[in-house]
Protein backbone atom coordinates (compact mmCIF):
# COMPACT_ATOMS: atom_id res chain seq x y z
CA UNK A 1 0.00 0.00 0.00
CA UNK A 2 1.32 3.12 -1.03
CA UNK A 3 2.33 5.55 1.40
CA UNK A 4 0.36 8.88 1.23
CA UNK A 5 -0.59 11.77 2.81
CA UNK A 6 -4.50 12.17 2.78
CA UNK A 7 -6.35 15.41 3.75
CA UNK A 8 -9.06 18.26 2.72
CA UNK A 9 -7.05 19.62 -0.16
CA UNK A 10 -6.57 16.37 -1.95
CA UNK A 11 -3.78 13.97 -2.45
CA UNK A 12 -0.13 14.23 -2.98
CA UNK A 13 2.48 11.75 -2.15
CA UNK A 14 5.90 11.59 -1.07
CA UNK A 15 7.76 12.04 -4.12
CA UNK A 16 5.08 15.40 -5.15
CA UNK A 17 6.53 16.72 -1.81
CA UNK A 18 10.38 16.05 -2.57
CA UNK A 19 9.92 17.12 -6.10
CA UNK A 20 8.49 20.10 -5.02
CA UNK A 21 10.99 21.17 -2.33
CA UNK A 22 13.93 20.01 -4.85
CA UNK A 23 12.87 21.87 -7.88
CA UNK A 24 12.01 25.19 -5.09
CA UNK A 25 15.63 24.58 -3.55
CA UNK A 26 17.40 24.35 -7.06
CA UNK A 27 15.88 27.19 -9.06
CA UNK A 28 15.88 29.98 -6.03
CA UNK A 29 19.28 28.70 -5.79
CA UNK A 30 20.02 29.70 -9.19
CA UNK A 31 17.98 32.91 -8.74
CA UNK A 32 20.20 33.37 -5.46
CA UNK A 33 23.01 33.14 -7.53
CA UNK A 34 21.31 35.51 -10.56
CA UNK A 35 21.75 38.52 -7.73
CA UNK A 36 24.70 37.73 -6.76
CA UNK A 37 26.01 38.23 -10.28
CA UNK A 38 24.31 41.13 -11.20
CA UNK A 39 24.85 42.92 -7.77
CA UNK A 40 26.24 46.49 -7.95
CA UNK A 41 25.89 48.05 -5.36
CA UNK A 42 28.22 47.83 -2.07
CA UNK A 43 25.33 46.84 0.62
CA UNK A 44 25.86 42.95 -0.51
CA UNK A 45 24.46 40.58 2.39
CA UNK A 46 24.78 36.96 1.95
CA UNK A 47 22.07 36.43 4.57
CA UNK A 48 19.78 38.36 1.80
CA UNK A 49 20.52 35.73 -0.96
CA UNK A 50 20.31 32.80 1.72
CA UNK A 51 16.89 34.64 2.47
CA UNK A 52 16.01 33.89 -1.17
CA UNK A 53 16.52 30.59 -1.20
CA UNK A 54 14.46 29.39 2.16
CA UNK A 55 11.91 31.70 0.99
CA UNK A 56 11.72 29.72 -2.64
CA UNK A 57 11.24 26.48 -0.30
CA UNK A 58 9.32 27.84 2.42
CA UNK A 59 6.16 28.97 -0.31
CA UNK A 60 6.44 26.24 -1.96
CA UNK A 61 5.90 23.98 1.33
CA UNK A 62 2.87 26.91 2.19
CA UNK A 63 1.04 25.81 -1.03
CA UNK A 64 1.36 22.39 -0.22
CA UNK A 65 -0.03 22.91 2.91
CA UNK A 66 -2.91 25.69 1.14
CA UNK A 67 -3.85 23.35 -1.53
CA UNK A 68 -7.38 24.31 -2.56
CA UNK A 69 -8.57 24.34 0.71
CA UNK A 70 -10.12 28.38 0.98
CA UNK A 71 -10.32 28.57 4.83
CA UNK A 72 -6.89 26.95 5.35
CA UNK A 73 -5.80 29.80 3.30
CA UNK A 74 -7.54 32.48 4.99
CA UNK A 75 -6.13 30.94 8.44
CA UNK A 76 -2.62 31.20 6.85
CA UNK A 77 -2.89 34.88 6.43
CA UNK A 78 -4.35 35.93 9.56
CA UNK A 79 -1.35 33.97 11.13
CA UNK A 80 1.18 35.36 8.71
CA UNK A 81 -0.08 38.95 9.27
CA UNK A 82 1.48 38.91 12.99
CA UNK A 83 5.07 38.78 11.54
CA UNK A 84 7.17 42.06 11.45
CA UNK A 85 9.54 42.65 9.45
CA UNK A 86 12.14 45.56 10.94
CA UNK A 87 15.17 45.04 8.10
CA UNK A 88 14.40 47.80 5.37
CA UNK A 89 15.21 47.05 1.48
CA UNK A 90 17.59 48.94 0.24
CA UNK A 91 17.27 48.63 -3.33
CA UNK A 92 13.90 48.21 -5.54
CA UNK A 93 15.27 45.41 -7.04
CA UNK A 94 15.82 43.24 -4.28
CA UNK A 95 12.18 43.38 -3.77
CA UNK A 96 11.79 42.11 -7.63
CA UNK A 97 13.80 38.88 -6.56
CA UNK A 98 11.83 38.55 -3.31
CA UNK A 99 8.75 38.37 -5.59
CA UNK A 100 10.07 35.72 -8.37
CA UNK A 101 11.58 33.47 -5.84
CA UNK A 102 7.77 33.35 -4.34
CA UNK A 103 6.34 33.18 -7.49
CA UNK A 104 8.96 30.21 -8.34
CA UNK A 105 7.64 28.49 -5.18
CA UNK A 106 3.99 29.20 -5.76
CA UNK A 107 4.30 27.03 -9.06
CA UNK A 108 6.48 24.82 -7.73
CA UNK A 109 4.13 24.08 -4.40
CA UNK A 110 1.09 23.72 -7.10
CA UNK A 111 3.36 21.42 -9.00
CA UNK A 112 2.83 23.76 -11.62
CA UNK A 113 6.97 22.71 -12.62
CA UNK A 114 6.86 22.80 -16.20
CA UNK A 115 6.44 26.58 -15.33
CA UNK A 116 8.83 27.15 -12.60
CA UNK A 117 11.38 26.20 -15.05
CA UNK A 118 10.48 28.14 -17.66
CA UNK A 119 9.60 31.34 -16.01
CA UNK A 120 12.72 30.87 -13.54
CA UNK A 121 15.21 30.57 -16.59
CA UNK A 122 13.39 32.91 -18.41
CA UNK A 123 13.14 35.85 -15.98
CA UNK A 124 16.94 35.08 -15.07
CA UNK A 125 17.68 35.71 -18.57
CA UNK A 126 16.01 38.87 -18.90
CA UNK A 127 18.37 40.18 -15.56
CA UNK A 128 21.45 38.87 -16.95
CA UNK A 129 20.56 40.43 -20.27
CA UNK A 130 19.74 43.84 -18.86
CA UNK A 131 23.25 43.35 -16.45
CA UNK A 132 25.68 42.73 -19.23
CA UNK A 133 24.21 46.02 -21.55
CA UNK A 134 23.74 47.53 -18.81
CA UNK A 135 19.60 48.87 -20.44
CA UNK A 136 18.26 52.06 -19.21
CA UNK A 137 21.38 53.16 -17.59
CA UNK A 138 21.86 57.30 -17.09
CA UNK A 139 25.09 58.86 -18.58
CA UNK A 140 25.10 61.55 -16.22
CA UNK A 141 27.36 60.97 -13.10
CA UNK A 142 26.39 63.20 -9.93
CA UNK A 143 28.16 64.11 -6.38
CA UNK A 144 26.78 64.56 -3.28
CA UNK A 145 28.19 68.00 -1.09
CA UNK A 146 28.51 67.50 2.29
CA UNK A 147 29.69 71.24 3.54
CA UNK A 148 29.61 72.35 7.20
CA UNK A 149 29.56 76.42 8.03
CA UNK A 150 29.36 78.41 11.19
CA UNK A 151 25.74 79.08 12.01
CA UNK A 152 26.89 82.68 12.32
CA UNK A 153 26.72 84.16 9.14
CA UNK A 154 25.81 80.95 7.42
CA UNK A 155 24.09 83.38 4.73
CA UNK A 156 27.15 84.53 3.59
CA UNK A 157 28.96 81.27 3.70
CA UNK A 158 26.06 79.62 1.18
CA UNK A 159 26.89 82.59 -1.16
CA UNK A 160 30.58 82.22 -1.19
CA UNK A 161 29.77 78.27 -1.28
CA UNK A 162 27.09 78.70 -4.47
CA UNK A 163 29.80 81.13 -6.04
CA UNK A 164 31.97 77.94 -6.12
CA UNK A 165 29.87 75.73 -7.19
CA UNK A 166 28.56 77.64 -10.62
CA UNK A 167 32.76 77.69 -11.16
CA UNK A 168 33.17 74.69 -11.21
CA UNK A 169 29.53 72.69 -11.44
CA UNK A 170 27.18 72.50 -14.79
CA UNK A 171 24.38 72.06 -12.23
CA UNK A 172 23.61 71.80 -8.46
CA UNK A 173 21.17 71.52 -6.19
CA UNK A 174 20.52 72.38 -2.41
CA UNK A 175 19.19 69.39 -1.28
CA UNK A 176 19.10 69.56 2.89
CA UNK A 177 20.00 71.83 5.82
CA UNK A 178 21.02 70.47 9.11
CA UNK A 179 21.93 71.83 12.38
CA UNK A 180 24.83 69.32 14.02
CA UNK A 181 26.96 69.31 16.83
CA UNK A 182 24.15 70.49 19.09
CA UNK A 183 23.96 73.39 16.63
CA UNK A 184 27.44 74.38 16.27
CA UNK A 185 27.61 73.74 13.13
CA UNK A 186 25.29 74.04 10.11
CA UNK A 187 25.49 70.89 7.23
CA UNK A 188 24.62 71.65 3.62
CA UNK A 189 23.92 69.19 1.40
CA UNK A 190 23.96 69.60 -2.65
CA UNK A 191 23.68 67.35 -5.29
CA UNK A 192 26.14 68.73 -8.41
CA UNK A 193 27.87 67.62 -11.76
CA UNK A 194 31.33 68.23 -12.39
CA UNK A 195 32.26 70.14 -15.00
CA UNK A 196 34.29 68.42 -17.87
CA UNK A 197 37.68 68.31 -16.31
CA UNK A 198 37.07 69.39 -12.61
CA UNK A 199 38.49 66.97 -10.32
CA UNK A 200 36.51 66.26 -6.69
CA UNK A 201 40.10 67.24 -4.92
CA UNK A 202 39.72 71.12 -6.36
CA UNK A 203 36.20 71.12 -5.81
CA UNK A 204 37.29 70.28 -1.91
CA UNK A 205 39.95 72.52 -1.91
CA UNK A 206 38.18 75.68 -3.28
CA UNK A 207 35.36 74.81 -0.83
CA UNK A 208 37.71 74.73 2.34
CA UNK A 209 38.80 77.86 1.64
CA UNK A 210 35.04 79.35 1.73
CA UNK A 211 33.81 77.54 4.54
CA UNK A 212 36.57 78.62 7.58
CA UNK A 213 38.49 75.33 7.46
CA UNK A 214 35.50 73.38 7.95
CA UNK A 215 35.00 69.57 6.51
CA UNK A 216 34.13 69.50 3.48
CA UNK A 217 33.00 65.72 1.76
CA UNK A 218 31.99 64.96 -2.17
CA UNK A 219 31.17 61.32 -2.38
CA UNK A 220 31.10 60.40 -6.15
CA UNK A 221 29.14 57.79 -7.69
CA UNK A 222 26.44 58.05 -5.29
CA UNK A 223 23.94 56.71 -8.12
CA UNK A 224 25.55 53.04 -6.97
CA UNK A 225 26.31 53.91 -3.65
CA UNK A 226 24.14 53.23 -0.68
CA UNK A 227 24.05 56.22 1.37
């Protein structure tokens, strides 16, 4: 007699279960390794792409428990709805692989695996694709300003510092003022472009000299830098 596991939302034996799991374990593996590929950005954490991967197996194993049954789904999302999440996604795209890792497991827990495959590969593709032309990229590279004045007379210090950057910027932006230090010292933050030929260095130096030897910071490539 066959060994199987009966109950409300039908039948599905042993090997449904191990295929399932398997085939969730092996392609959010390979969608696990997909980010890891194709990551930029420095804020890489491995426990993010091992996140991926239990995820892929975990919805896979919810479905099998769902099945068609309606109130055992509505159960699972009143129980579900009690977890908090305090970790905050940094990038947009993380949240993309988040969703096709579920969706992987969702057709993988249906035994839907003709189109886990497919849409697993396929999806991958696309992201590998858009990595190695790098589609919809900007060509404009942009600096953040990070300039701190005396509050006294900060007026005059954001002329002297604007006067700067039209010398040696195509275009800024004031983006944020901040009191620091217990308001000792006002921070003002711009986002500018380099002109052709202007090196960060002289912007720094020609802002030091305007801002009563306070620090002065340009982080560059901020576009693919987590602030």
């Amino acid at each position: 007699m066959p060994f199987e596991v009966q109950d409300l939302s039908g039948t599905f034996s042993v090997g449904d279960i191990a295929i399932a799991l398997s085939l969730s374990f092996v392609l959010s593996a390979f969608i696990a390794w997909v980010y890891r590929f194709t990551h930029r950005n420095v804020s890489y954490s491995q426990s993010y792409v091992q996140t991926l991967v239990i995820l892929g197996m975990l919805i896979a194993l919810i479905m099998l428990v769902v099945g068609s049954n309606i109130a055992r789904a509505f159960a699972l999302v009143g129980a579900l709805s009690v977890v908090r999440f305090r970790n905050a996604i940094k990038e947009t795209r993380d949240v993309g692989f988040i969703f096709l890792v579920m969706g992987v497991g969702m057709a993988a827990g249906t035994r839907f695996y003709t189109l886990a495959i497919v849409a697993a590969v396929a999806i991958s593709l696309i992201i590998l694709v858009m990595y190695r032309f790098n589609w919809f990229a900007a060509n404009v590279q942009r600096q953040v300003v990070k300039v701190q004045v005396p509050p006294d007379g900060s007026g005059d210090h954001t002329r002297n510092i604007q006067d700067v950057l039209i010398s040696l910027t195509s275009e800024f932006e004031l983006i944020s003022i901040e009191s620091i230090r217990g308001g000792a010292l006002t921070e003002l933050m711009y986002t500018v472009r380099l002109k052709k030929g202007t090196e960060p260095g002289e912007l720094i130096g020609r802002l030091g000299e305007r801002t009563g030897g306070q620090r002065v910071t340009v982080l560059t490539g901020y576009d693919q830098t987590d602030l």
